[in-house]
C-alpha atoms as a PDB file:
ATOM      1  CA  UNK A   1    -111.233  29.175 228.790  1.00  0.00           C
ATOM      2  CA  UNK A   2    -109.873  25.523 226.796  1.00  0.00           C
ATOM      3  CA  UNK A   3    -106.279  26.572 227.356  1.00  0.00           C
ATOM      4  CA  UNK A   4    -104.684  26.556 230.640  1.00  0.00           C
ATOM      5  CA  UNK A   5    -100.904  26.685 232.122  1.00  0.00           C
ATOM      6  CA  UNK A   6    -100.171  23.462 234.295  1.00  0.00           C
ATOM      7  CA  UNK A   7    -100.731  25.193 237.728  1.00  0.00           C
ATOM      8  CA  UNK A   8    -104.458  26.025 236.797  1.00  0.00           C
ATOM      9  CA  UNK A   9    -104.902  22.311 234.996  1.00  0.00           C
ATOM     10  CA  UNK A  10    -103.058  21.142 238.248  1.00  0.00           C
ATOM     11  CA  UNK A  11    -106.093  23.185 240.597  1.00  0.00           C
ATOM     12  CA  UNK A  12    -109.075  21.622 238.182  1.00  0.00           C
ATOM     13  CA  UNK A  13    -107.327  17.737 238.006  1.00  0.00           C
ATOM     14  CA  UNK A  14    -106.209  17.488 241.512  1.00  0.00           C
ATOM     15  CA  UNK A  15    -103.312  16.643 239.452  1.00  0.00           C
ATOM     16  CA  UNK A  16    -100.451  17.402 241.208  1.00  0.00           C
ATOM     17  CA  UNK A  17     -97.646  19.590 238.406  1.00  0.00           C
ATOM     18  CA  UNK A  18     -94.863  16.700 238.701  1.00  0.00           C
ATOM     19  CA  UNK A  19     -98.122  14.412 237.515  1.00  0.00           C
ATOM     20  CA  UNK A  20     -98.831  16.746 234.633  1.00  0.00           C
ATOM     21  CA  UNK A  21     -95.173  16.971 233.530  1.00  0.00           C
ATOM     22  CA  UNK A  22     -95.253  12.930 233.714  1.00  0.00           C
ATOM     23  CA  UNK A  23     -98.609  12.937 231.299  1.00  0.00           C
ATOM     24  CA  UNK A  24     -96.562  15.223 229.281  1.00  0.00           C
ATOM     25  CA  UNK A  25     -93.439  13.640 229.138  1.00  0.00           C
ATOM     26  CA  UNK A  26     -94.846   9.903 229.053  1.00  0.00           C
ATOM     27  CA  UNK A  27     -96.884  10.530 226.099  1.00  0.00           C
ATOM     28  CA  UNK A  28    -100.025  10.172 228.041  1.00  0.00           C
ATOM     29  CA  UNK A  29    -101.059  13.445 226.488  1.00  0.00           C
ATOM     30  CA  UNK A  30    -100.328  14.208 222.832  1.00  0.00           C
ATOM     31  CA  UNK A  31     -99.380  17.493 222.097  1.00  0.00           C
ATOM     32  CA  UNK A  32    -101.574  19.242 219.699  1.00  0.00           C
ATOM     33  CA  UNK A  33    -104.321  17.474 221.554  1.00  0.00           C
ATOM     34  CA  UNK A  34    -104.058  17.191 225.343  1.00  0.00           C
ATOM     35  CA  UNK A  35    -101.392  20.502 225.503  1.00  0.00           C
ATOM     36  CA  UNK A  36     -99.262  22.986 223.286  1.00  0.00           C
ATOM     37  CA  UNK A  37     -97.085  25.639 222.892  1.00  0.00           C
ATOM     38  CA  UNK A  38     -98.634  29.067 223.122  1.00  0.00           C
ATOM     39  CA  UNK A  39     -97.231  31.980 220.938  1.00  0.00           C
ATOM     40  CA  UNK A  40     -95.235  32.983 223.849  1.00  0.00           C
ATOM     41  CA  UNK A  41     -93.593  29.195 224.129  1.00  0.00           C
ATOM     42  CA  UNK A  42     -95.292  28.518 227.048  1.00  0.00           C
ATOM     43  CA  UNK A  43     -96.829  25.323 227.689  1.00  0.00           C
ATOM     44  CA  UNK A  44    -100.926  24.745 227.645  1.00  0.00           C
ATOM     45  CA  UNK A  45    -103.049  22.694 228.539  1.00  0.00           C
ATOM     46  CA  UNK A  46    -106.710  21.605 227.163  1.00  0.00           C
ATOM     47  CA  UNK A  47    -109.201  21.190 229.570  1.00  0.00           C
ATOM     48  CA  UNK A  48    -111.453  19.794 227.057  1.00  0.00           C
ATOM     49  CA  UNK A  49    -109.221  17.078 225.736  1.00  0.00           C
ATOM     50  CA  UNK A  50    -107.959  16.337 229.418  1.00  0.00           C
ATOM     51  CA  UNK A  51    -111.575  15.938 230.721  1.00  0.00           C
ATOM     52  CA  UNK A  52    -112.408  13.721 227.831  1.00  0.00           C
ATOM     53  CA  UNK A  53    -109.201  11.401 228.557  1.00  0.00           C
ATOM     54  CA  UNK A  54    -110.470  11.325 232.362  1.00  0.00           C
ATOM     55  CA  UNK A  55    -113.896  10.847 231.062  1.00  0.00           C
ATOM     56  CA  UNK A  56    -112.281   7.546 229.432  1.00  0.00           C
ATOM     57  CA  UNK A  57    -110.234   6.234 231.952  1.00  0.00           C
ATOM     58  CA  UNK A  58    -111.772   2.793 233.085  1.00  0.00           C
ATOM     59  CA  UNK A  59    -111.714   1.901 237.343  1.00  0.00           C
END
């Protein structure tokens, strides 16, 4: 599955939620991209697009 809700992005990152939210919030993570609305207005997340970005970060 691509689209996940925060807690099970939050047990595949390491992430912890308040991180997530921060992502979110921040900009870090565009939405259409890195998360969306579902039909039901819930948030979701993209694993795909999240493990790219982490894929990308530089050490």
């Amino acid at each position: 599955m691509i689209w996940v809700t925060i807690k099970k992005l939050s047990e595949l990152t390491g992430y912890t939620t308040e991180a997530i939210r921060q992502k979110k919030k921040k900009g870090v993570w565009v939405e259409n991209r890195h998360w969306r609305k579902a039909p039901d207005n819930r948030i979701v997340f993209n694993t795909e697009a999240v493990d790219k970005w982490l894929s990308s970060t530089r050490v």
